[in-house]
N, C-alpha and C. Protein backbone atom coordinates (compact mmCIF):
# COMPACT_ATOMS: atom_id res chain seq x y z
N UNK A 1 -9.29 -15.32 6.44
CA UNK A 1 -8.40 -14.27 5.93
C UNK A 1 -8.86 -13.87 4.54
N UNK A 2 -9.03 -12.52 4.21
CA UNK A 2 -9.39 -11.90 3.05
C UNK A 2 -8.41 -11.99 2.05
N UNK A 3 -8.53 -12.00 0.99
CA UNK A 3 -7.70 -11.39 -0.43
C UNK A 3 -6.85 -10.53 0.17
N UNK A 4 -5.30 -11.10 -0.29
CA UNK A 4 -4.10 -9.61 0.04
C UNK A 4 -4.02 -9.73 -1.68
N UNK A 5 -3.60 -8.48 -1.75
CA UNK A 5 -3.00 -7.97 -3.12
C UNK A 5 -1.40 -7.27 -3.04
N UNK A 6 -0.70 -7.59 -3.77
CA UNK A 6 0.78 -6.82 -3.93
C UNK A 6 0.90 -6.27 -5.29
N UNK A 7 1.08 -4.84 -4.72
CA UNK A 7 0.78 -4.06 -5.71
C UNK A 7 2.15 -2.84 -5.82
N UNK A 8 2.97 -2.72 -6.73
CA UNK A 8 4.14 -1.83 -6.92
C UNK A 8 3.57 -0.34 -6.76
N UNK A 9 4.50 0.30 -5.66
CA UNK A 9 4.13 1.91 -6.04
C UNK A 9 5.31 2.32 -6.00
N UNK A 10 5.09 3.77 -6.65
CA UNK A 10 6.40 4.96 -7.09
C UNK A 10 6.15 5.62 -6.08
N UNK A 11 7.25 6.19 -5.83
CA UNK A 11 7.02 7.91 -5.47
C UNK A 11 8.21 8.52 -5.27
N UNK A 12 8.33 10.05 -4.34
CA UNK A 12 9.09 10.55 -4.24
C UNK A 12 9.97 10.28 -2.75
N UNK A 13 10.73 9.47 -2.55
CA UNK A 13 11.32 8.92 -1.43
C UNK A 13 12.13 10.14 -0.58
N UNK A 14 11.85 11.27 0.49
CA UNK A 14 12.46 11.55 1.29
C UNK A 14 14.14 11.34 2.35
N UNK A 15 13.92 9.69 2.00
CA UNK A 15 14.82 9.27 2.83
C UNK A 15 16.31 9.02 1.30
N UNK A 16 16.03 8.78 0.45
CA UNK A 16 16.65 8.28 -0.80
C UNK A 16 17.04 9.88 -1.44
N UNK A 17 15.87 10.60 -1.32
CA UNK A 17 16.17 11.63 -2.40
C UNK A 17 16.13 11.81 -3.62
N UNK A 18 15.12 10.12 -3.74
CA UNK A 18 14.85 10.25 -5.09
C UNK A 18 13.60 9.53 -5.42
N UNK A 19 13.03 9.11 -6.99
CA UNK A 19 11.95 8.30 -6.82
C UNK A 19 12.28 6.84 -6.45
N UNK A 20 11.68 6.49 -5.74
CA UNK A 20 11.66 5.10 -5.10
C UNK A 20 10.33 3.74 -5.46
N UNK A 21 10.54 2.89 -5.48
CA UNK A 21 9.00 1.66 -5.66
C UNK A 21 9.11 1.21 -4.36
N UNK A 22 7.89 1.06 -4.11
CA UNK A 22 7.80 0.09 -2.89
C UNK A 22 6.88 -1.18 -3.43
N UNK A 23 6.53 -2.05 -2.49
CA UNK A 23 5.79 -3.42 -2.78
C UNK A 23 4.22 -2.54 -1.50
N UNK A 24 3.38 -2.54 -1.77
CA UNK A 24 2.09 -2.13 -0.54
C UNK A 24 1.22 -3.80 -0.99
N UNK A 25 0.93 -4.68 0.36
CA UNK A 25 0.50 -5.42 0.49
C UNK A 25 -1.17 -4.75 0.65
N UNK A 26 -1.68 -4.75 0.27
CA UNK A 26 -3.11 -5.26 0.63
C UNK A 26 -3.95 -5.93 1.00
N UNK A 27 -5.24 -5.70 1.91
CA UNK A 27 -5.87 -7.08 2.67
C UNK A 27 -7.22 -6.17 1.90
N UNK A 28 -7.97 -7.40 2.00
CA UNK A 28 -9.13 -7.55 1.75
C UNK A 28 -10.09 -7.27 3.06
N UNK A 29 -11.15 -6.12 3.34
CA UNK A 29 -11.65 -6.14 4.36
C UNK A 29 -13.20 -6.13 3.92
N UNK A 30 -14.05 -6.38 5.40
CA UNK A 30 -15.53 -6.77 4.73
C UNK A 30 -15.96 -5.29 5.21
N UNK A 31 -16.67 -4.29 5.09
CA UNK A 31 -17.62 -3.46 5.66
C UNK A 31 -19.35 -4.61 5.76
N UNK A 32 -19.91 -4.81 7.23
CA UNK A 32 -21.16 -4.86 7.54
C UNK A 32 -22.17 -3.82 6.64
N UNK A 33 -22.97 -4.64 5.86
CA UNK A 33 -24.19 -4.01 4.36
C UNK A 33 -23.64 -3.36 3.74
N UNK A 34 -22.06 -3.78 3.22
CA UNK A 34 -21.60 -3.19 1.75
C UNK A 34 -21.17 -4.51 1.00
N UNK A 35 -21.49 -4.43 -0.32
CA UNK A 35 -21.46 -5.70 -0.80
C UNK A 35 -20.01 -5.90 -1.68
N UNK A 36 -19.38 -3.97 -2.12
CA UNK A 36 -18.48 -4.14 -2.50
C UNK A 36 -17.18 -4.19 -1.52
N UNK A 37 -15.90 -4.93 -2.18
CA UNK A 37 -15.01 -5.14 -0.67
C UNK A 37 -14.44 -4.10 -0.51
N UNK A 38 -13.68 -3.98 0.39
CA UNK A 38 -12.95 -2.86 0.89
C UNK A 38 -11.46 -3.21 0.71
N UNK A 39 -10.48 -2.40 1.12
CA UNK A 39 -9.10 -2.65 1.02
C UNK A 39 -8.45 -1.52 1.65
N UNK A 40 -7.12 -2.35 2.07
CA UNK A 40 -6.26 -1.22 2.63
C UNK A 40 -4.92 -2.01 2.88
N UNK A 41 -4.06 -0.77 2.88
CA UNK A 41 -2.54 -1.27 2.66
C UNK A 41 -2.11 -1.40 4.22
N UNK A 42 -1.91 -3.54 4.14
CA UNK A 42 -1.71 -4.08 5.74
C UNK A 42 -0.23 -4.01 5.66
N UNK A 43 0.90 -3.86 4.53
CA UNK A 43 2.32 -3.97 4.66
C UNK A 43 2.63 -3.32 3.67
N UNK A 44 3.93 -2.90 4.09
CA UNK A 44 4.97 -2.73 2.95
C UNK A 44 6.07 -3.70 3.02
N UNK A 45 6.94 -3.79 1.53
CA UNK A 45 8.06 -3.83 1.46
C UNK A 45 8.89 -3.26 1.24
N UNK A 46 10.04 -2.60 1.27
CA UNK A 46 10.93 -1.28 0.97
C UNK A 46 12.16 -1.96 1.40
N UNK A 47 13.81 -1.93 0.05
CA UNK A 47 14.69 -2.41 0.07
C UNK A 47 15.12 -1.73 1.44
N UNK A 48 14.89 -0.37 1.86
CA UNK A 48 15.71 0.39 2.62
C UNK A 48 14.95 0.59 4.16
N UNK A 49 14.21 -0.33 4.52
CA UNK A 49 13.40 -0.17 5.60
C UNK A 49 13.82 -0.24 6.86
N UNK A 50 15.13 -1.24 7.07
CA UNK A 50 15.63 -1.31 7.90
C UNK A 50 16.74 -0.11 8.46
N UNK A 51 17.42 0.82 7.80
CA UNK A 51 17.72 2.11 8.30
C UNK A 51 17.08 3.30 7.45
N UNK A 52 16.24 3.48 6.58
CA UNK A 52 14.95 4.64 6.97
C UNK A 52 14.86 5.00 8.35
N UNK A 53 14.81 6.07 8.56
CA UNK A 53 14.63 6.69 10.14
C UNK A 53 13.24 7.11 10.08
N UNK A 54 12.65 7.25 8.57
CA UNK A 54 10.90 7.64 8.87
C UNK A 54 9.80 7.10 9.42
N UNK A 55 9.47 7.40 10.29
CA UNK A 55 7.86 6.66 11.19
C UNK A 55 7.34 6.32 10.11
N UNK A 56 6.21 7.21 9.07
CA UNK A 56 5.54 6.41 8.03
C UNK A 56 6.43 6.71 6.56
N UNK A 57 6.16 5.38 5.80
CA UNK A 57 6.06 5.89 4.62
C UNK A 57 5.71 6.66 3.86
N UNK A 58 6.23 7.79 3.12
CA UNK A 58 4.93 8.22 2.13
C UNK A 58 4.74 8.04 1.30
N UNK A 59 5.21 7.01 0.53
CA UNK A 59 5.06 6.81 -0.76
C UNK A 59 3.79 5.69 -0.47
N UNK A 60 4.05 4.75 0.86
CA UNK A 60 2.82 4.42 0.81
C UNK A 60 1.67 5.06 1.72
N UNK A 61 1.68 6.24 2.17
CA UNK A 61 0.52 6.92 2.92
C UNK A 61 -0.66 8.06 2.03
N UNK A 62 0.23 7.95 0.33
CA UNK A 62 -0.38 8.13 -0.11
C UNK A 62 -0.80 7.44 -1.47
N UNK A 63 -1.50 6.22 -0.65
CA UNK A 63 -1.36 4.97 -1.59
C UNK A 63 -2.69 4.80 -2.18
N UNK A 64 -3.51 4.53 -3.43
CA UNK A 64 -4.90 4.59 -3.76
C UNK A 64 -5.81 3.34 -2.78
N UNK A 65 -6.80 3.81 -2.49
CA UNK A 65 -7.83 3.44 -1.78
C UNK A 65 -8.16 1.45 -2.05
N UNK A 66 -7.70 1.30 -3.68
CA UNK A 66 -8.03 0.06 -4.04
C UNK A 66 -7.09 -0.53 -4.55
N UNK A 67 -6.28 -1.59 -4.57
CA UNK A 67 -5.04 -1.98 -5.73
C UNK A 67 -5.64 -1.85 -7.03
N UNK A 68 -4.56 -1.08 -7.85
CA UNK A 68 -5.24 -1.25 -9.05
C UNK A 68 -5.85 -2.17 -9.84
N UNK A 69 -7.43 -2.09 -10.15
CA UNK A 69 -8.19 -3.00 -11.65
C UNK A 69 -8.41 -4.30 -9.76
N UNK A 70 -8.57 -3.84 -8.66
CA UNK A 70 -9.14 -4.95 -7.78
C UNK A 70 -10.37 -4.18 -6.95
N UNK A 71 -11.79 -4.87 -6.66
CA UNK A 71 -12.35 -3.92 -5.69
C UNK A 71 -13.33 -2.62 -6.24
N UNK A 72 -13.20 -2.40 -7.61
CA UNK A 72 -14.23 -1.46 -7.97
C UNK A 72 -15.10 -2.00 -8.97
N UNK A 73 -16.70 -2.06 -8.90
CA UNK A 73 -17.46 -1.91 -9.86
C UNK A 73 -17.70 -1.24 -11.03
């Protein structure tokens, strides 16, 4: 199992109507002949997840590519 990272995000919550944080878990993934790692958001946490009626998140669908200060040269 790779490096997870938990990393706080903002945004503009749809379901709330207002700005919201979520928790976006991160995993550590390998790409075959890349030496730097990869990452991507394997979970969330969200106080309100259990009646949210939204399929995805967006606060985390538009979440940065790397947890922040993890994963870039």
């Amino acid at each position: 199992m790779g490096k997870r990272a938990p990393t706080l995000l903002s945004g503009d919550c749809p379901y709330l109507k207002k700005r919201h944080s979520i928790i976006a878990i991160y995993r550590e993934t390998s790409i075959p002949n890349q030496a730097v790692p990869h990452y991507q958001v394997d979970e969330i946490e969200c106080d309100y997840s259990d009646e949210c009626g939204l399929e995805k998140c967006p606060i985390a669908e538009i979440a940065p590519k790397h947890p922040p200060g993890i994963g870039l040269a």
